[in-house]
PDB file of N, CA and C in Angstrom:
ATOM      1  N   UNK A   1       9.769 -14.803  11.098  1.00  0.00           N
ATOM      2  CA  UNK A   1       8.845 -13.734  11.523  1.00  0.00           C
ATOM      3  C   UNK A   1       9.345 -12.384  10.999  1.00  0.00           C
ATOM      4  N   UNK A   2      10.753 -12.332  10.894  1.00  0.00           N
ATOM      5  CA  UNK A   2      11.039 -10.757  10.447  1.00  0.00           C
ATOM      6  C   UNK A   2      10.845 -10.646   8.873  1.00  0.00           C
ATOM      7  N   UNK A   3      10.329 -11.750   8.129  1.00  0.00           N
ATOM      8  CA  UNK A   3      10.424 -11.415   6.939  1.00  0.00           C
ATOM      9  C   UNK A   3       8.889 -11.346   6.814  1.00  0.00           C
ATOM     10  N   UNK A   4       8.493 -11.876   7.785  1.00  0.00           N
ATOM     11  CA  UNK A   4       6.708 -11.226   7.582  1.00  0.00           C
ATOM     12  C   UNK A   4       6.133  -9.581   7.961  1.00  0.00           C
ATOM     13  N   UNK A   5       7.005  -9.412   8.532  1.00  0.00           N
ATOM     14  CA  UNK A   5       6.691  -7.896   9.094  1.00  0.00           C
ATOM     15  C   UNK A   5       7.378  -6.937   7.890  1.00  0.00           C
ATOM     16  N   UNK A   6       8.361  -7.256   6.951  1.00  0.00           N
ATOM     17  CA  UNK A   6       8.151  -6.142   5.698  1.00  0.00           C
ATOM     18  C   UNK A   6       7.059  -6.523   4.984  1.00  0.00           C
ATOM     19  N   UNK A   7       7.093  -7.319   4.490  1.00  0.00           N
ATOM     20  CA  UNK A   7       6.202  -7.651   3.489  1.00  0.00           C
ATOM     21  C   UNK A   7       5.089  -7.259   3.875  1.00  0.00           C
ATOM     22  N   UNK A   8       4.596  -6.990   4.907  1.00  0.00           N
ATOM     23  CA  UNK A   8       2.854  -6.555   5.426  1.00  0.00           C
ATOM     24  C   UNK A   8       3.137  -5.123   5.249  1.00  0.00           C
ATOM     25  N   UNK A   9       4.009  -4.712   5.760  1.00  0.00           N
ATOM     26  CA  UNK A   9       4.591  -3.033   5.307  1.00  0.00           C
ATOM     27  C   UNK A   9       4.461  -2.852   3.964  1.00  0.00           C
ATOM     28  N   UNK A  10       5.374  -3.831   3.057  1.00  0.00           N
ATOM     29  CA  UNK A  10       5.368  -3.238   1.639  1.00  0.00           C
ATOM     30  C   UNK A  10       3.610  -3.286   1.485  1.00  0.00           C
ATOM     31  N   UNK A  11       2.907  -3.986   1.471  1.00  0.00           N
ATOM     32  CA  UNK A  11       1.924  -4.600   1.059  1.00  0.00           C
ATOM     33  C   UNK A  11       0.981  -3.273   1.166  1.00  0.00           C
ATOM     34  N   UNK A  12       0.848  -2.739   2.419  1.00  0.00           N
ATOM     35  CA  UNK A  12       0.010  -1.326   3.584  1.00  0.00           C
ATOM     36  C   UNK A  12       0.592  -0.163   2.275  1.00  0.00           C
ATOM     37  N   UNK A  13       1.779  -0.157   1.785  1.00  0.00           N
ATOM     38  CA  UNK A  13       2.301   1.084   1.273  1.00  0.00           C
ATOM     39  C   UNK A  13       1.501   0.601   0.048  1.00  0.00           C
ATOM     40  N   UNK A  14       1.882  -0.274  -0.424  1.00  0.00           N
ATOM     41  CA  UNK A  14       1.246  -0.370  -1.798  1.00  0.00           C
ATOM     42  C   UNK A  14      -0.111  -0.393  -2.112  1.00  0.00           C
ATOM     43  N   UNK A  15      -0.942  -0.620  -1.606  1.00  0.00           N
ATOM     44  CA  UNK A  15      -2.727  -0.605  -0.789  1.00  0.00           C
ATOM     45  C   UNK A  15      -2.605   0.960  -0.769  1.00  0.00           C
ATOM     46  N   UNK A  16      -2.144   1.224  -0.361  1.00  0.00           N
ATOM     47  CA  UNK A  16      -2.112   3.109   0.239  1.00  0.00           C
ATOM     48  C   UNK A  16      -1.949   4.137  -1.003  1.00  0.00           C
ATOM     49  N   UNK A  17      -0.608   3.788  -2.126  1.00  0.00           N
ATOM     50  CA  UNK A  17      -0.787   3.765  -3.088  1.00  0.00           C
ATOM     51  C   UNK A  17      -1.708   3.829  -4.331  1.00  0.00           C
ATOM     52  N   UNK A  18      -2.149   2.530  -3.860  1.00  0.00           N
ATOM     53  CA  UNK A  18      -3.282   2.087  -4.485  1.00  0.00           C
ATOM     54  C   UNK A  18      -4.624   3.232  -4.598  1.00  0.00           C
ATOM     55  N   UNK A  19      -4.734   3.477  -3.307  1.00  0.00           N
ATOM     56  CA  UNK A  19      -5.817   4.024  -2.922  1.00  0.00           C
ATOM     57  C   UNK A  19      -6.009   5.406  -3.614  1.00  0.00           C
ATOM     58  N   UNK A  20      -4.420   5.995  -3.124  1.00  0.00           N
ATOM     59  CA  UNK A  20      -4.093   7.436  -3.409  1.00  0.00           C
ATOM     60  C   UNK A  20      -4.602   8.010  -4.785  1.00  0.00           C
ATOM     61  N   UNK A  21      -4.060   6.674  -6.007  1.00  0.00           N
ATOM     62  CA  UNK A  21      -3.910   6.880  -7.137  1.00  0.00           C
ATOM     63  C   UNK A  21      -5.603   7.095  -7.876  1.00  0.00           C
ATOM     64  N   UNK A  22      -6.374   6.228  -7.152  1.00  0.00           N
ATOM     65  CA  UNK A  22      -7.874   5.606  -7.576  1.00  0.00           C
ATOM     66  C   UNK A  22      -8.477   7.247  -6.950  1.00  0.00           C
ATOM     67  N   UNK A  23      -8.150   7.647  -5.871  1.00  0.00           N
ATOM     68  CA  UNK A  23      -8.642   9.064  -5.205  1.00  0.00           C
ATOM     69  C   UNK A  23      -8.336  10.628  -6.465  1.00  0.00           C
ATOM     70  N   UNK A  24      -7.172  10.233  -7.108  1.00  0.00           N
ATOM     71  CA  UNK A  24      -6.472  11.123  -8.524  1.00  0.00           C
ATOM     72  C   UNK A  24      -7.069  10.883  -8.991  1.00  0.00           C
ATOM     73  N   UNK A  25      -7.610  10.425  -9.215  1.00  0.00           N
ATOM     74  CA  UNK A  25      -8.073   9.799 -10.851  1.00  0.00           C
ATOM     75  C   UNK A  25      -9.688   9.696 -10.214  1.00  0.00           C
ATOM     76  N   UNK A  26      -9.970   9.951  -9.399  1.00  0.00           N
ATOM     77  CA  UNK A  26     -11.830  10.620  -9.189  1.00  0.00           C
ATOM     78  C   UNK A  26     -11.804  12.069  -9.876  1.00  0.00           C
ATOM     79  N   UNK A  27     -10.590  12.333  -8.774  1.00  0.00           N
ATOM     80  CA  UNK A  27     -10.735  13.953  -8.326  1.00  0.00           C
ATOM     81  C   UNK A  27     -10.801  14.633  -9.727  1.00  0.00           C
TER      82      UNK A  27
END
């Protein structure tokens, strides 16, 4: 179980990332 709870973290940061970058690159 504790190795599922980073990986959903890394996953949220990288999604977030994700997002941030696609929001740059409108703007």
């Amino acid at each position: 179980v504790e190795n599922v709870f980073p990986h959903i973290r890394t996953r949220d940061l990288v999604a977030f990332a994700l997002i941030l970058l696609m929001l740059g690159m409108s703007a």
